[in-house]
PDB file of N, CA and C in Angstrom:
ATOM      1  N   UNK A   1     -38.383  14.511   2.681  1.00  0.00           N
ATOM      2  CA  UNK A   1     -38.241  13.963   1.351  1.00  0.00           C
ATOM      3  C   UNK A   1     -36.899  13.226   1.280  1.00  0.00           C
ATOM      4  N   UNK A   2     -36.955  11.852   1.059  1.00  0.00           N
ATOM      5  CA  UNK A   2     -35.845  10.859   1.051  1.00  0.00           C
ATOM      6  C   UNK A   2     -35.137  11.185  -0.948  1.00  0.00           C
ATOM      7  N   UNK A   3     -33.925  10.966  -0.923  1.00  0.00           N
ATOM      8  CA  UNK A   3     -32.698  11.729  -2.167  1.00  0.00           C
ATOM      9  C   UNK A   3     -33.169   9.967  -2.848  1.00  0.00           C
ATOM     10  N   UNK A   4     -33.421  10.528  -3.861  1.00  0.00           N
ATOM     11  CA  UNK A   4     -33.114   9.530  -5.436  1.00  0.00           C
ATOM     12  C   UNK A   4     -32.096   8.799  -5.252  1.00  0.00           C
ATOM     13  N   UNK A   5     -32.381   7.019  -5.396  1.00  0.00           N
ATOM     14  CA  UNK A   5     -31.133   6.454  -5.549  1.00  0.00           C
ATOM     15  C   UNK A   5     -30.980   6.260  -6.604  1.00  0.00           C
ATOM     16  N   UNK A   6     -29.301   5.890  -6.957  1.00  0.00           N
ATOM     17  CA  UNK A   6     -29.180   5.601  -8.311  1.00  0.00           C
ATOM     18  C   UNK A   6     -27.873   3.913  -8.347  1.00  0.00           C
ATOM     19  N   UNK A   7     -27.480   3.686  -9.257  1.00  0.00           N
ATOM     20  CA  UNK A   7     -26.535   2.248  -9.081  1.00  0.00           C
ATOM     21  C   UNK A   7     -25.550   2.521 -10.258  1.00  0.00           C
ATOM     22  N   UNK A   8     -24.542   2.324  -9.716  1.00  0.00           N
ATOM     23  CA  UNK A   8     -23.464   2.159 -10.255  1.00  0.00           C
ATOM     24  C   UNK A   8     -22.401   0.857 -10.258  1.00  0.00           C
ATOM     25  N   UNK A   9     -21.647   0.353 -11.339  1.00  0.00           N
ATOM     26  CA  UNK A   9     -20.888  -0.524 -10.836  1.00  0.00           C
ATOM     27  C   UNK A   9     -19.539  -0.648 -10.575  1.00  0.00           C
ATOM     28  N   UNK A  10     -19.242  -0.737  -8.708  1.00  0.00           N
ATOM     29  CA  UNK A  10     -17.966  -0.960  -8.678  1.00  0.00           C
ATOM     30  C   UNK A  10     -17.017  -2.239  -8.921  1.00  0.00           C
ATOM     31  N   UNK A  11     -16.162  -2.572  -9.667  1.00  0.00           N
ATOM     32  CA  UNK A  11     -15.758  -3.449  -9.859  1.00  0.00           C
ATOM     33  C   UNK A  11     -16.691  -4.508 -10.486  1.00  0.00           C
ATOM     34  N   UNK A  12     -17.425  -4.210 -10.771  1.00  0.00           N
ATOM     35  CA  UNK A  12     -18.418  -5.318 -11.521  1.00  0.00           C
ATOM     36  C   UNK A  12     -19.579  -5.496 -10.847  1.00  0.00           C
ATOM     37  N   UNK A  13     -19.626  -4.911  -9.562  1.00  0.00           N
ATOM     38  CA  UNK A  13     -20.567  -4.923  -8.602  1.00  0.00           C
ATOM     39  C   UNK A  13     -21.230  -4.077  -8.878  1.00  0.00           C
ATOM     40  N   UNK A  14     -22.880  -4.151  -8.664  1.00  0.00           N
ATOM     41  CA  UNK A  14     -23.624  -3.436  -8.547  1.00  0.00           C
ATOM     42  C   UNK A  14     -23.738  -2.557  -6.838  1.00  0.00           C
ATOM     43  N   UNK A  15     -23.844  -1.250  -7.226  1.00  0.00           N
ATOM     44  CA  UNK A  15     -23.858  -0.591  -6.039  1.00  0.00           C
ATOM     45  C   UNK A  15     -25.088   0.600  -5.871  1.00  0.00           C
ATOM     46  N   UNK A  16     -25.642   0.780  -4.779  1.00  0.00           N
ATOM     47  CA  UNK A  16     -26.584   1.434  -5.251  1.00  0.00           C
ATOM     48  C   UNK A  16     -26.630   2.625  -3.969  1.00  0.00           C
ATOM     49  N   UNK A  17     -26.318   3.677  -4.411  1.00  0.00           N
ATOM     50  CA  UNK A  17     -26.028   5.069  -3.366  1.00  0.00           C
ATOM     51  C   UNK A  17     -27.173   6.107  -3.458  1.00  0.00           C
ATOM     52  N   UNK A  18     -27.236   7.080  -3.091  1.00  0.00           N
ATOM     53  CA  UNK A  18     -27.952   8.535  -2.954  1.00  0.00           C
ATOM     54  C   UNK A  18     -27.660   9.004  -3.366  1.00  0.00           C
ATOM     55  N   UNK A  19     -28.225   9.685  -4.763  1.00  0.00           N
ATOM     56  CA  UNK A  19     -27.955  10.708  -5.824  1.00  0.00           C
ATOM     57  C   UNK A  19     -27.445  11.533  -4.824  1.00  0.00           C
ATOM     58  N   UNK A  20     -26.483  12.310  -5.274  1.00  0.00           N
ATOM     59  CA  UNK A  20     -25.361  13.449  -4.735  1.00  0.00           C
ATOM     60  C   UNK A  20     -24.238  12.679  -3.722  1.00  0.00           C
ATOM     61  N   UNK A  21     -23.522  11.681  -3.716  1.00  0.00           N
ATOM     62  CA  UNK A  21     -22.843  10.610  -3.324  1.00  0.00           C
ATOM     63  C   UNK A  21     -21.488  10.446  -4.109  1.00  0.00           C
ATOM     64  N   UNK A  22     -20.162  10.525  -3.721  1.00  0.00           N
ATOM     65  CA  UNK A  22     -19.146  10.422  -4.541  1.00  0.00           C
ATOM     66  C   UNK A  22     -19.116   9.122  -4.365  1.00  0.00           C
ATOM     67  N   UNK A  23     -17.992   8.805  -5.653  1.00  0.00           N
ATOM     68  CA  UNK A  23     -17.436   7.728  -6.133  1.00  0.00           C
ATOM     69  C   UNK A  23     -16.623   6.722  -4.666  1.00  0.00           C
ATOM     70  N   UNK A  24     -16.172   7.503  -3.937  1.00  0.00           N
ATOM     71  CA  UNK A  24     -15.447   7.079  -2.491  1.00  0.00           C
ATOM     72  C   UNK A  24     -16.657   6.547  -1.630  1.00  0.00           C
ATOM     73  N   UNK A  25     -17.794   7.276  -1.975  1.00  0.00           N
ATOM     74  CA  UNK A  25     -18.854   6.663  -0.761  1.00  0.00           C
ATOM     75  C   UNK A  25     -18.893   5.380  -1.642  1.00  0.00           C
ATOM     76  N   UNK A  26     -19.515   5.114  -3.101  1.00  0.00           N
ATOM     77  CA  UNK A  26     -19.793   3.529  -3.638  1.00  0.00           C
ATOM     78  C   UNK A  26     -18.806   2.921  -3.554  1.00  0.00           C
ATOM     79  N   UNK A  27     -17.604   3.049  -3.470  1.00  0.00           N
ATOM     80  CA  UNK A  27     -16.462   2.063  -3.228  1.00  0.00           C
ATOM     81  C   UNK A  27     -16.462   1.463  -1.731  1.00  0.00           C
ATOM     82  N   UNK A  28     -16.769   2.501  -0.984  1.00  0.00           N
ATOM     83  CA  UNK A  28     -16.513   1.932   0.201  1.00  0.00           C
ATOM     84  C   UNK A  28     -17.402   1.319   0.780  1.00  0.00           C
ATOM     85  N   UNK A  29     -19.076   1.197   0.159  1.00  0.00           N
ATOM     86  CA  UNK A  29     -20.115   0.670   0.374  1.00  0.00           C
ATOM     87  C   UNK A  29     -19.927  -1.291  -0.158  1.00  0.00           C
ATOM     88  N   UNK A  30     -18.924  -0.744  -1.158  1.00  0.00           N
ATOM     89  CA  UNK A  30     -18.691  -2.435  -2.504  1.00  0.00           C
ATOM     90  C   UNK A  30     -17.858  -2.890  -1.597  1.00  0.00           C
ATOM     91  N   UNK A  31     -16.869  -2.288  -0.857  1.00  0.00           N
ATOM     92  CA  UNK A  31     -16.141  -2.647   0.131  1.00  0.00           C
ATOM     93  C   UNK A  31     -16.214  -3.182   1.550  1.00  0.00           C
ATOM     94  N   UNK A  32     -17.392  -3.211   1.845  1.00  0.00           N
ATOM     95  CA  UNK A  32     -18.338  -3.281   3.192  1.00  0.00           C
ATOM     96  C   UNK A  32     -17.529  -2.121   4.286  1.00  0.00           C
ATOM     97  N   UNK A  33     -17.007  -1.182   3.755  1.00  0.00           N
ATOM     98  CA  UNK A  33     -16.251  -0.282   4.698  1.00  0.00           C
ATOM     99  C   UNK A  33     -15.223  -0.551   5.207  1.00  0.00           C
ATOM    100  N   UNK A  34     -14.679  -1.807   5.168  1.00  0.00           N
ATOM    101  CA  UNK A  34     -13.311  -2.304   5.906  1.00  0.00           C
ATOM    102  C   UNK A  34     -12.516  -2.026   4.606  1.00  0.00           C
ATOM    103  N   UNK A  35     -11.278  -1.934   4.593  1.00  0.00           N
ATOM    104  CA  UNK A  35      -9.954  -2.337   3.509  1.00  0.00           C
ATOM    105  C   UNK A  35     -10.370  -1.163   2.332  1.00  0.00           C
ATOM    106  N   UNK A  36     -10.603  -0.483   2.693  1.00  0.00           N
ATOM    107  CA  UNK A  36     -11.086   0.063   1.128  1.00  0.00           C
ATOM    108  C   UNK A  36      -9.692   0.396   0.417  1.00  0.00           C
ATOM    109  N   UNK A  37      -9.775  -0.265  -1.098  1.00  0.00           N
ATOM    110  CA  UNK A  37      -8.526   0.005  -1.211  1.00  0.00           C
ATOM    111  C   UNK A  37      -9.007   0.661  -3.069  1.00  0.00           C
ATOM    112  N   UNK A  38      -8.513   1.591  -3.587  1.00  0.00           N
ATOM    113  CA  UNK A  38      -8.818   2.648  -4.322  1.00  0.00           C
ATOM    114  C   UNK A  38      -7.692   2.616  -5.844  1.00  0.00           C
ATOM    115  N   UNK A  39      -6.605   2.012  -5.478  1.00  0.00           N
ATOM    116  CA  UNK A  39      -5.634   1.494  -6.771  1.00  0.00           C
ATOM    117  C   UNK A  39      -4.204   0.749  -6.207  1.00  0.00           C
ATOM    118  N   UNK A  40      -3.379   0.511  -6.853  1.00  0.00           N
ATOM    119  CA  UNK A  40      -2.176  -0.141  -6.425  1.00  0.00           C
ATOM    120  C   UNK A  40      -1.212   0.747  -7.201  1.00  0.00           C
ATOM    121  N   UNK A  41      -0.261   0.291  -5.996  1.00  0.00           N
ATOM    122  CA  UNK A  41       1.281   1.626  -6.425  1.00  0.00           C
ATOM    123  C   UNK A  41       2.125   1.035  -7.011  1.00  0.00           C
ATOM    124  N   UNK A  42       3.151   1.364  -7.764  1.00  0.00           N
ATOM    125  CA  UNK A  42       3.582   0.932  -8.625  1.00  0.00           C
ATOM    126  C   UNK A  42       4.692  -0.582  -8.555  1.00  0.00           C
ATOM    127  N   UNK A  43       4.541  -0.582  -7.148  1.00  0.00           N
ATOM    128  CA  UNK A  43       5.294  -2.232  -6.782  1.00  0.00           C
ATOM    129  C   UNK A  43       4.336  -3.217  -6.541  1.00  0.00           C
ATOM    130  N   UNK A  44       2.774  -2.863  -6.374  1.00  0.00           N
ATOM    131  CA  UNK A  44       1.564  -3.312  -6.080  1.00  0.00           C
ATOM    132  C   UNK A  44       1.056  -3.394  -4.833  1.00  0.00           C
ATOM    133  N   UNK A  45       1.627  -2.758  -4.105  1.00  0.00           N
ATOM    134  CA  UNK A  45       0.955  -2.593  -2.825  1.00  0.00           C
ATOM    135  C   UNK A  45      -0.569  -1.838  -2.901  1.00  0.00           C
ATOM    136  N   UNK A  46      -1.447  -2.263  -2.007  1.00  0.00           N
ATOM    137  CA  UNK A  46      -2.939  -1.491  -2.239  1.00  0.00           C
ATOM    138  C   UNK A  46      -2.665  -0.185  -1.620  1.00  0.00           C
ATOM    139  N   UNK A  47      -3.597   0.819  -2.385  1.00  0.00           N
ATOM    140  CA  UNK A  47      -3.464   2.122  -1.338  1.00  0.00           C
ATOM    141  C   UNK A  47      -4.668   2.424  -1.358  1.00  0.00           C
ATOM    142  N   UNK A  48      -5.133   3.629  -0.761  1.00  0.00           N
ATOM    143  CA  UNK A  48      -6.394   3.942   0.210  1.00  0.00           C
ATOM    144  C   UNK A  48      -6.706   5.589   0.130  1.00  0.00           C
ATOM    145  N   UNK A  49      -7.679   6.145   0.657  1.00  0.00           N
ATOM    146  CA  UNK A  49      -8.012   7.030   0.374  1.00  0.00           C
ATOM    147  C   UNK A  49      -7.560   7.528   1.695  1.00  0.00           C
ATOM    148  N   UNK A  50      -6.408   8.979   1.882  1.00  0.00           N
ATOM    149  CA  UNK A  50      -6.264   9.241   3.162  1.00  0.00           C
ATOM    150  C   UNK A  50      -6.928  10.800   3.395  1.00  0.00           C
ATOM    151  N   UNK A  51      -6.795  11.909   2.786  1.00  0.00           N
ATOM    152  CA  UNK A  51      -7.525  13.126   2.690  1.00  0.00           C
ATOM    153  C   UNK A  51      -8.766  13.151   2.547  1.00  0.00           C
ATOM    154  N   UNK A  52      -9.623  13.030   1.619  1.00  0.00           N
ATOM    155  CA  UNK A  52     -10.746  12.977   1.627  1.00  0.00           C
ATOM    156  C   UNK A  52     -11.249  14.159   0.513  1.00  0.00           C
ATOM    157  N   UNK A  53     -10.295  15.011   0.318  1.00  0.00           N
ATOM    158  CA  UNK A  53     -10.276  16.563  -0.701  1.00  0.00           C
ATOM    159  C   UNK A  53      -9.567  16.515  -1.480  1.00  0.00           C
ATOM    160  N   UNK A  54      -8.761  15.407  -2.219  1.00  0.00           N
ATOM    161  CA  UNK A  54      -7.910  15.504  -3.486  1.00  0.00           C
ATOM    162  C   UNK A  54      -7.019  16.003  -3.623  1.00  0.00           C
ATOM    163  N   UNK A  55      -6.253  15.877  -2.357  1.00  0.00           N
ATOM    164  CA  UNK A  55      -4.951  16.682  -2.291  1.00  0.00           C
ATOM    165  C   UNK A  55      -4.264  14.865  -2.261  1.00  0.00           C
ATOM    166  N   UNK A  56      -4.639  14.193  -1.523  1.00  0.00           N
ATOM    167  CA  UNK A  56      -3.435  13.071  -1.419  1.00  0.00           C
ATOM    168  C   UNK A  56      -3.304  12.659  -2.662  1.00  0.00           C
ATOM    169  N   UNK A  57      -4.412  12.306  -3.579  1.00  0.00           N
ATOM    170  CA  UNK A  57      -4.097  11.802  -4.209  1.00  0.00           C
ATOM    171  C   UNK A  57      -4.680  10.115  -4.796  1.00  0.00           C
ATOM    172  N   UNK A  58      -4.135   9.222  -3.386  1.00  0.00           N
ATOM    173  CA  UNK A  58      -4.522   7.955  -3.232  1.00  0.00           C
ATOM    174  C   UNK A  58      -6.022   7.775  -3.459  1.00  0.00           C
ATOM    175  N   UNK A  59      -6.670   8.339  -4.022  1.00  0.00           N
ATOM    176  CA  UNK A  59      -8.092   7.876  -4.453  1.00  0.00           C
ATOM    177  C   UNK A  59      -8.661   7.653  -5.480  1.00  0.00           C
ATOM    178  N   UNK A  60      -7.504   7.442  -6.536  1.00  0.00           N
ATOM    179  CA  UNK A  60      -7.639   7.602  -8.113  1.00  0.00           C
ATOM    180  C   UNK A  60      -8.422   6.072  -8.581  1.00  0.00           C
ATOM    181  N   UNK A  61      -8.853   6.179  -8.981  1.00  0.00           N
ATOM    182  CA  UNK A  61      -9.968   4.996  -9.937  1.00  0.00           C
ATOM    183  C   UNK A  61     -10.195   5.137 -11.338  1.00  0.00           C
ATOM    184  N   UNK A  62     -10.693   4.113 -11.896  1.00  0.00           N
ATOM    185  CA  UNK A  62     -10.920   4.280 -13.482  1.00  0.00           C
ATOM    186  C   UNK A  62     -12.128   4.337 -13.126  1.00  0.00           C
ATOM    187  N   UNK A  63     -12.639   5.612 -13.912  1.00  0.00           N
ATOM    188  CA  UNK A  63     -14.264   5.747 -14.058  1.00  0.00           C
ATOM    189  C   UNK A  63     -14.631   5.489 -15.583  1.00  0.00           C
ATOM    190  N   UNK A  64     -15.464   4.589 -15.992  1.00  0.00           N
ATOM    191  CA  UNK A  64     -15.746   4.730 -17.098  1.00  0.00           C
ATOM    192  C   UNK A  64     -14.379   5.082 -18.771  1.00  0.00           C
ATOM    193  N   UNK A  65     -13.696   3.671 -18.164  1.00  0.00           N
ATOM    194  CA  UNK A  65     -12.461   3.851 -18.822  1.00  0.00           C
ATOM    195  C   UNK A  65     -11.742   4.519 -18.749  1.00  0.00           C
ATOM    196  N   UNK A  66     -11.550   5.857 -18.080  1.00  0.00           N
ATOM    197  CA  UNK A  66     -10.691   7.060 -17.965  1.00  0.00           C
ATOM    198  C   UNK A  66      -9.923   6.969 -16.622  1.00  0.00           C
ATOM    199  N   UNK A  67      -8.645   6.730 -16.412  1.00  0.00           N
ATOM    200  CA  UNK A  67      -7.689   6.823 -15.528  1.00  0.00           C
ATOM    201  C   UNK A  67      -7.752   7.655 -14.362  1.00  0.00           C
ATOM    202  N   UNK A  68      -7.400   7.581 -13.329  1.00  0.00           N
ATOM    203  CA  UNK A  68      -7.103   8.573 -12.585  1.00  0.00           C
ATOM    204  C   UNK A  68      -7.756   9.139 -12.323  1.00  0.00           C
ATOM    205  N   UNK A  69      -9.114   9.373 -12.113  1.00  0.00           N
ATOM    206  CA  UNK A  69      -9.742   9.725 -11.849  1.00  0.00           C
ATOM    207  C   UNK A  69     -10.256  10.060 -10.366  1.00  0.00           C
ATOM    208  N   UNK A  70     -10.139  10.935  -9.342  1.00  0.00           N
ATOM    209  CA  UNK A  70     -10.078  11.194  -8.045  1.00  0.00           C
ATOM    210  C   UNK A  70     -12.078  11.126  -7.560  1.00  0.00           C
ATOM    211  N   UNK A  71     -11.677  10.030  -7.161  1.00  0.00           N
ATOM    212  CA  UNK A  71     -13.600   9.124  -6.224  1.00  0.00           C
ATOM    213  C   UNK A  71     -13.867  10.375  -5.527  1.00  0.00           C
ATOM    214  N   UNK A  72     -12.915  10.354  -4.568  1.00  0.00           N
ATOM    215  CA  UNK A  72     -13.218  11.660  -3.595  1.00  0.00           C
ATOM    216  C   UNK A  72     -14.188  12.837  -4.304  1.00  0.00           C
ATOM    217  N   UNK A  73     -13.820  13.840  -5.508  1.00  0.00           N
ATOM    218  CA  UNK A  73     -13.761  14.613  -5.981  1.00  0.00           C
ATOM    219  C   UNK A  73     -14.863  14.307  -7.155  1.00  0.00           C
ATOM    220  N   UNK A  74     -15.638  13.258  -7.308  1.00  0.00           N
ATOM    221  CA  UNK A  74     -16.388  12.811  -8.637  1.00  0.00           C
ATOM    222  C   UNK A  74     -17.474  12.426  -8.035  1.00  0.00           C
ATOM    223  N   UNK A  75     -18.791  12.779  -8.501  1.00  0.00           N
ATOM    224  CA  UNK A  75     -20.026  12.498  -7.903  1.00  0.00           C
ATOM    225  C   UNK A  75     -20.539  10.879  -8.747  1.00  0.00           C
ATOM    226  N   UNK A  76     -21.427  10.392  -8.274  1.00  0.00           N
ATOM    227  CA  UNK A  76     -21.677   9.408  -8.959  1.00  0.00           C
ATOM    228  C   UNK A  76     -22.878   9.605  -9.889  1.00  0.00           C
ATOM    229  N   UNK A  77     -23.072   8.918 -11.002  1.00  0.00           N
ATOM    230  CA  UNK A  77     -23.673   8.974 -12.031  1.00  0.00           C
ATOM    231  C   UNK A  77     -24.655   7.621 -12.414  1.00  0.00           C
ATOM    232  N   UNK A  78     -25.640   7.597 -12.520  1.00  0.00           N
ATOM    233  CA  UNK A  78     -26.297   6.196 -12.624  1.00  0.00           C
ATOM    234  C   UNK A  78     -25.855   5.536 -13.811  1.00  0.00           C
ATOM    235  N   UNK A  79     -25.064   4.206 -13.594  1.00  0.00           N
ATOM    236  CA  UNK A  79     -24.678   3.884 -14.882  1.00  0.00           C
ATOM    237  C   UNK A  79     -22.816   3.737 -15.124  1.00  0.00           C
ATOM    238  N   UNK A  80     -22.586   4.123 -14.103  1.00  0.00           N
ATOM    239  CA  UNK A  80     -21.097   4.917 -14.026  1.00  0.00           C
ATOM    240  C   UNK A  80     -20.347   3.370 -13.649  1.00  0.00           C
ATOM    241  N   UNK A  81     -19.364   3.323 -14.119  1.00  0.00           N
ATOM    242  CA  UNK A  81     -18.456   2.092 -14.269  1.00  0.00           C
ATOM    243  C   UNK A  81     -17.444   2.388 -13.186  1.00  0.00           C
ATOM    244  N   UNK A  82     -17.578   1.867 -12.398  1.00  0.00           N
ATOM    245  CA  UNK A  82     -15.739   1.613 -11.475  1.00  0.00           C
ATOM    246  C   UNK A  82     -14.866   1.074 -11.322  1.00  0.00           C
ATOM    247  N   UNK A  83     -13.703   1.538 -11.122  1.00  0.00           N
ATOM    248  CA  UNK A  83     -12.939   0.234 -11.668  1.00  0.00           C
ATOM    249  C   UNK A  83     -11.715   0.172 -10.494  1.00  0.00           C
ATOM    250  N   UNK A  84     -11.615  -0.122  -9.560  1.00  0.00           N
ATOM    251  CA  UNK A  84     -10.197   0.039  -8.126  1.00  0.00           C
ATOM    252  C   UNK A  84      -9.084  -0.891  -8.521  1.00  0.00           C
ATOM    253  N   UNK A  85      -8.003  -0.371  -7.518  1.00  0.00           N
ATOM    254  CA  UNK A  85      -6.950  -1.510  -7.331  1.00  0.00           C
ATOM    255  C   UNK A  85      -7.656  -2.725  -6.850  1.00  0.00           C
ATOM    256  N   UNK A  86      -8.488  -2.605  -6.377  1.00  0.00           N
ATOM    257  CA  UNK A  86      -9.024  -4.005  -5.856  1.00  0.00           C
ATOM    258  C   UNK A  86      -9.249  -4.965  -6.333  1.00  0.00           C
ATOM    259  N   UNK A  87      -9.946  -4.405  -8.369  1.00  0.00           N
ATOM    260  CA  UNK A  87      -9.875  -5.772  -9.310  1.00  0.00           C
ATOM    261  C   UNK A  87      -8.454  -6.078  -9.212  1.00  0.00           C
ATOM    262  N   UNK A  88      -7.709  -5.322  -9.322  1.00  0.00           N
ATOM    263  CA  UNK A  88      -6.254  -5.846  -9.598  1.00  0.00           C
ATOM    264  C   UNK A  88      -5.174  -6.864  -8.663  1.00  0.00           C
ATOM    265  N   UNK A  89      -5.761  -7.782  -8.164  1.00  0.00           N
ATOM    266  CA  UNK A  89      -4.994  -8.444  -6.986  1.00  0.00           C
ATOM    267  C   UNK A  89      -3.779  -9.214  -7.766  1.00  0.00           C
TER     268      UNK A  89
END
């Protein structure tokens, strides 16, 4: 039995993952897997997701207007808004 997809949009992009799929897998799918870059630091350099368990940190995104929000750590939701450093060039 193949998992329910569902679509979400990263950055304005439509993305479309496997129900039970964090926010880090659709980014990095909108991303074609190269550069994934997750927000910008406070001089604007891009940063990236390095842990993978929400300890670094670097994986914070706006979900659905709400800040900071850790991809890693957030499942995706059909419908669910994303928002990376990546709009922010």
């Amino acid at each position: 039995m193949s998992k329910q997809s569902l679509t979400v949009q990263v950055d304005g992009r439509a993305v479309s993952v496997a129900s039970g799929s964090s926010v880090l897998a659709a980014v990095a799918l909108a991303a074609g897997g190269a550069n994934v870059v997750t927000r910008r630091s406070v001089s604007g350099d891009a940063r990236g997701p390095l842990c993978g368990m929400g300890i670094c940190q670097e994986c914070r995104v706006r979900i659905d207007g709400a800040p900071h929000r850790l991809a890693c750590q957030t499942l995706c939701v059909q419908g669910m808004s994303v928002e990376t450093g990546s709009a922010c060039k």
